[in-house]
C-alpha atoms as a PDB file:
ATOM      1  CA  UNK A   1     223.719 135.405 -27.506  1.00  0.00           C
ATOM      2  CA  UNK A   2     225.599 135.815 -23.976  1.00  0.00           C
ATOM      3  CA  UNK A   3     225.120 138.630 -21.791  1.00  0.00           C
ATOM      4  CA  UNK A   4     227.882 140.576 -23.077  1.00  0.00           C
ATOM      5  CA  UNK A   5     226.771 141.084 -26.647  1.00  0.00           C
ATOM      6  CA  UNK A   6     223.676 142.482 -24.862  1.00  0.00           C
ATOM      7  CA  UNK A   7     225.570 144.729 -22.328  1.00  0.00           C
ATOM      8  CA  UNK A   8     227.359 146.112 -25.474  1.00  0.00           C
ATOM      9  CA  UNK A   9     223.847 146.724 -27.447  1.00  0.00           C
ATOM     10  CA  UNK A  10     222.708 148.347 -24.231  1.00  0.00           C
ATOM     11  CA  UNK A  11     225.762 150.497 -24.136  1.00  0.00           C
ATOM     12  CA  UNK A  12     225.780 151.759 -28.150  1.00  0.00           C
ATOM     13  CA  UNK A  13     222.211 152.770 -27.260  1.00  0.00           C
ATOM     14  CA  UNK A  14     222.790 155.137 -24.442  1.00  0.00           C
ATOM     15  CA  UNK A  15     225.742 156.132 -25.849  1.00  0.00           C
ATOM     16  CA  UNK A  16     224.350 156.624 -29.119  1.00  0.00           C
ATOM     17  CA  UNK A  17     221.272 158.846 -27.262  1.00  0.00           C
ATOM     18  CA  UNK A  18     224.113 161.100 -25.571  1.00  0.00           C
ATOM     19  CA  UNK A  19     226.674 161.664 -27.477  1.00  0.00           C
ATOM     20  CA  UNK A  20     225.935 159.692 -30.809  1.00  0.00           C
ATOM     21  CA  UNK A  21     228.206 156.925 -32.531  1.00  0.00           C
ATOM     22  CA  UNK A  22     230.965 156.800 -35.079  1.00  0.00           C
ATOM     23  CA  UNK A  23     229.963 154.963 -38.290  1.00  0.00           C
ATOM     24  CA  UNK A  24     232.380 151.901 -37.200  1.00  0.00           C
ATOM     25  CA  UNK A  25     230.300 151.677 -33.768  1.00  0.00           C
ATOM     26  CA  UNK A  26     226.775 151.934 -35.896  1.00  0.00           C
ATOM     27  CA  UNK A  27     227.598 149.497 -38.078  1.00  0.00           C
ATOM     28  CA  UNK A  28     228.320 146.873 -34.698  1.00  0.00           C
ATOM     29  CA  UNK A  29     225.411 148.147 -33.338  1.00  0.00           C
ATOM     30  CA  UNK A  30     223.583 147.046 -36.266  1.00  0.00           C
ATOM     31  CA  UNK A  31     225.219 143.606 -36.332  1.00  0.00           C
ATOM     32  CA  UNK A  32     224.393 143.060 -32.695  1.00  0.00           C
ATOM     33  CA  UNK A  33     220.889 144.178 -33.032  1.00  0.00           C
ATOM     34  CA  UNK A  34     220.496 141.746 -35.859  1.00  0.00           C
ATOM     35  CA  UNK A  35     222.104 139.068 -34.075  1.00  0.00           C
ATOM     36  CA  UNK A  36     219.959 139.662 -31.323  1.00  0.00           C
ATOM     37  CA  UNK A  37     216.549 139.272 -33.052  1.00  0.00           C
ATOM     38  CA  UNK A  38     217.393 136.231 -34.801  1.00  0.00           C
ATOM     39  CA  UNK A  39     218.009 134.835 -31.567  1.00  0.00           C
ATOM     40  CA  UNK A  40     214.791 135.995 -30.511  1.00  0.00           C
ATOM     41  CA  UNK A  41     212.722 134.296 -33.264  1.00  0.00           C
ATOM     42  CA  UNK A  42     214.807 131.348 -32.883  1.00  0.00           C
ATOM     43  CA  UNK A  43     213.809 130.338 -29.598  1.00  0.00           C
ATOM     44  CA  UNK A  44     210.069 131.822 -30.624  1.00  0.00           C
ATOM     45  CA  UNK A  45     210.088 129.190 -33.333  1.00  0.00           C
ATOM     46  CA  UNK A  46     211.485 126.647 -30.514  1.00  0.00           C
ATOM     47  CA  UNK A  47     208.659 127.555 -28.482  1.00  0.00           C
ATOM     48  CA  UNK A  48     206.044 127.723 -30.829  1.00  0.00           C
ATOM     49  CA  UNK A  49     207.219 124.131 -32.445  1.00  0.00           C
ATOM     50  CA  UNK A  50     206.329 122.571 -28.889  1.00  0.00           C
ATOM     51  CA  UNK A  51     203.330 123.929 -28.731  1.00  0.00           C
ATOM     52  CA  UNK A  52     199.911 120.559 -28.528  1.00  0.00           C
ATOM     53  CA  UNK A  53     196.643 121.797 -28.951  1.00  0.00           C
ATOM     54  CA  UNK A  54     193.761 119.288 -27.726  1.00  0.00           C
ATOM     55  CA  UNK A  55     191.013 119.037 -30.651  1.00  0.00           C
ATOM     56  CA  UNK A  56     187.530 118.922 -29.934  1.00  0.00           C
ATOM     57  CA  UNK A  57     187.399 114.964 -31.142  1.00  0.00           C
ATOM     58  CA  UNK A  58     189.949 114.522 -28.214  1.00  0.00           C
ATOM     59  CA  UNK A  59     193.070 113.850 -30.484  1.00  0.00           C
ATOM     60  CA  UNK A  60     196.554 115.795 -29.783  1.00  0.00           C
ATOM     61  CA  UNK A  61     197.802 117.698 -32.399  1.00  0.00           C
ATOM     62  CA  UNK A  62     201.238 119.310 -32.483  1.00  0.00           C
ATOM     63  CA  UNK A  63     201.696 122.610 -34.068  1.00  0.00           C
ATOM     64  CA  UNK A  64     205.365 122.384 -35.067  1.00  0.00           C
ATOM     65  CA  UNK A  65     204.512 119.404 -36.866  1.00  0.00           C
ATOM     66  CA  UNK A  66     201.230 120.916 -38.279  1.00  0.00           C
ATOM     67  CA  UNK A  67     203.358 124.285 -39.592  1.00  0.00           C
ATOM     68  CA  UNK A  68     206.823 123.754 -38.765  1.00  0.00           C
ATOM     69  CA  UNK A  69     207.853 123.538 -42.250  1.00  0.00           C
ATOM     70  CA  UNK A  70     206.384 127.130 -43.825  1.00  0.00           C
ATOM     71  CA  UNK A  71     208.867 129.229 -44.393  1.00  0.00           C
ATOM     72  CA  UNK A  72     206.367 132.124 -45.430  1.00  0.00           C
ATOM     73  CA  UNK A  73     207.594 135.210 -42.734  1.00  0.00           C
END
């Protein structure tokens, strides 16, 4: 997402807390905001999936490998 999708969901929400928003403008502001938070739990998964934890026997275990592949959210 670039910074001008964001700018726009910025402006639909002030706008929308002022003067309100046609249906055509709620329904991008809706598409934006869901756009957005896929983005979000996109790069959370990236994160997440890089994520070694040292065990207590010493050995290195990855957590993207361990649960990567559940899709249970």
């Amino acid at each position: 997402m670039n910074q001008t999708s964001i700018d726009r969901i910025n402006e639909l929400a002030r706008k929308s807390k002022t003067v309100g928003l046609s249906p055509e403008e709620k329904e991008e502001q809706r598409k934006l905001r869901s756009e957005y938070i896929a983005n979000i739990r996109m790069n959370l998964r990236a994160q997440l999936d890089n994520i070694d934890i040292q065990e207590k026997d010493g050995s290195i275990t990855n957590l993207g490998e361990k649960y990567g592949n559940k899709t249970s959210h």
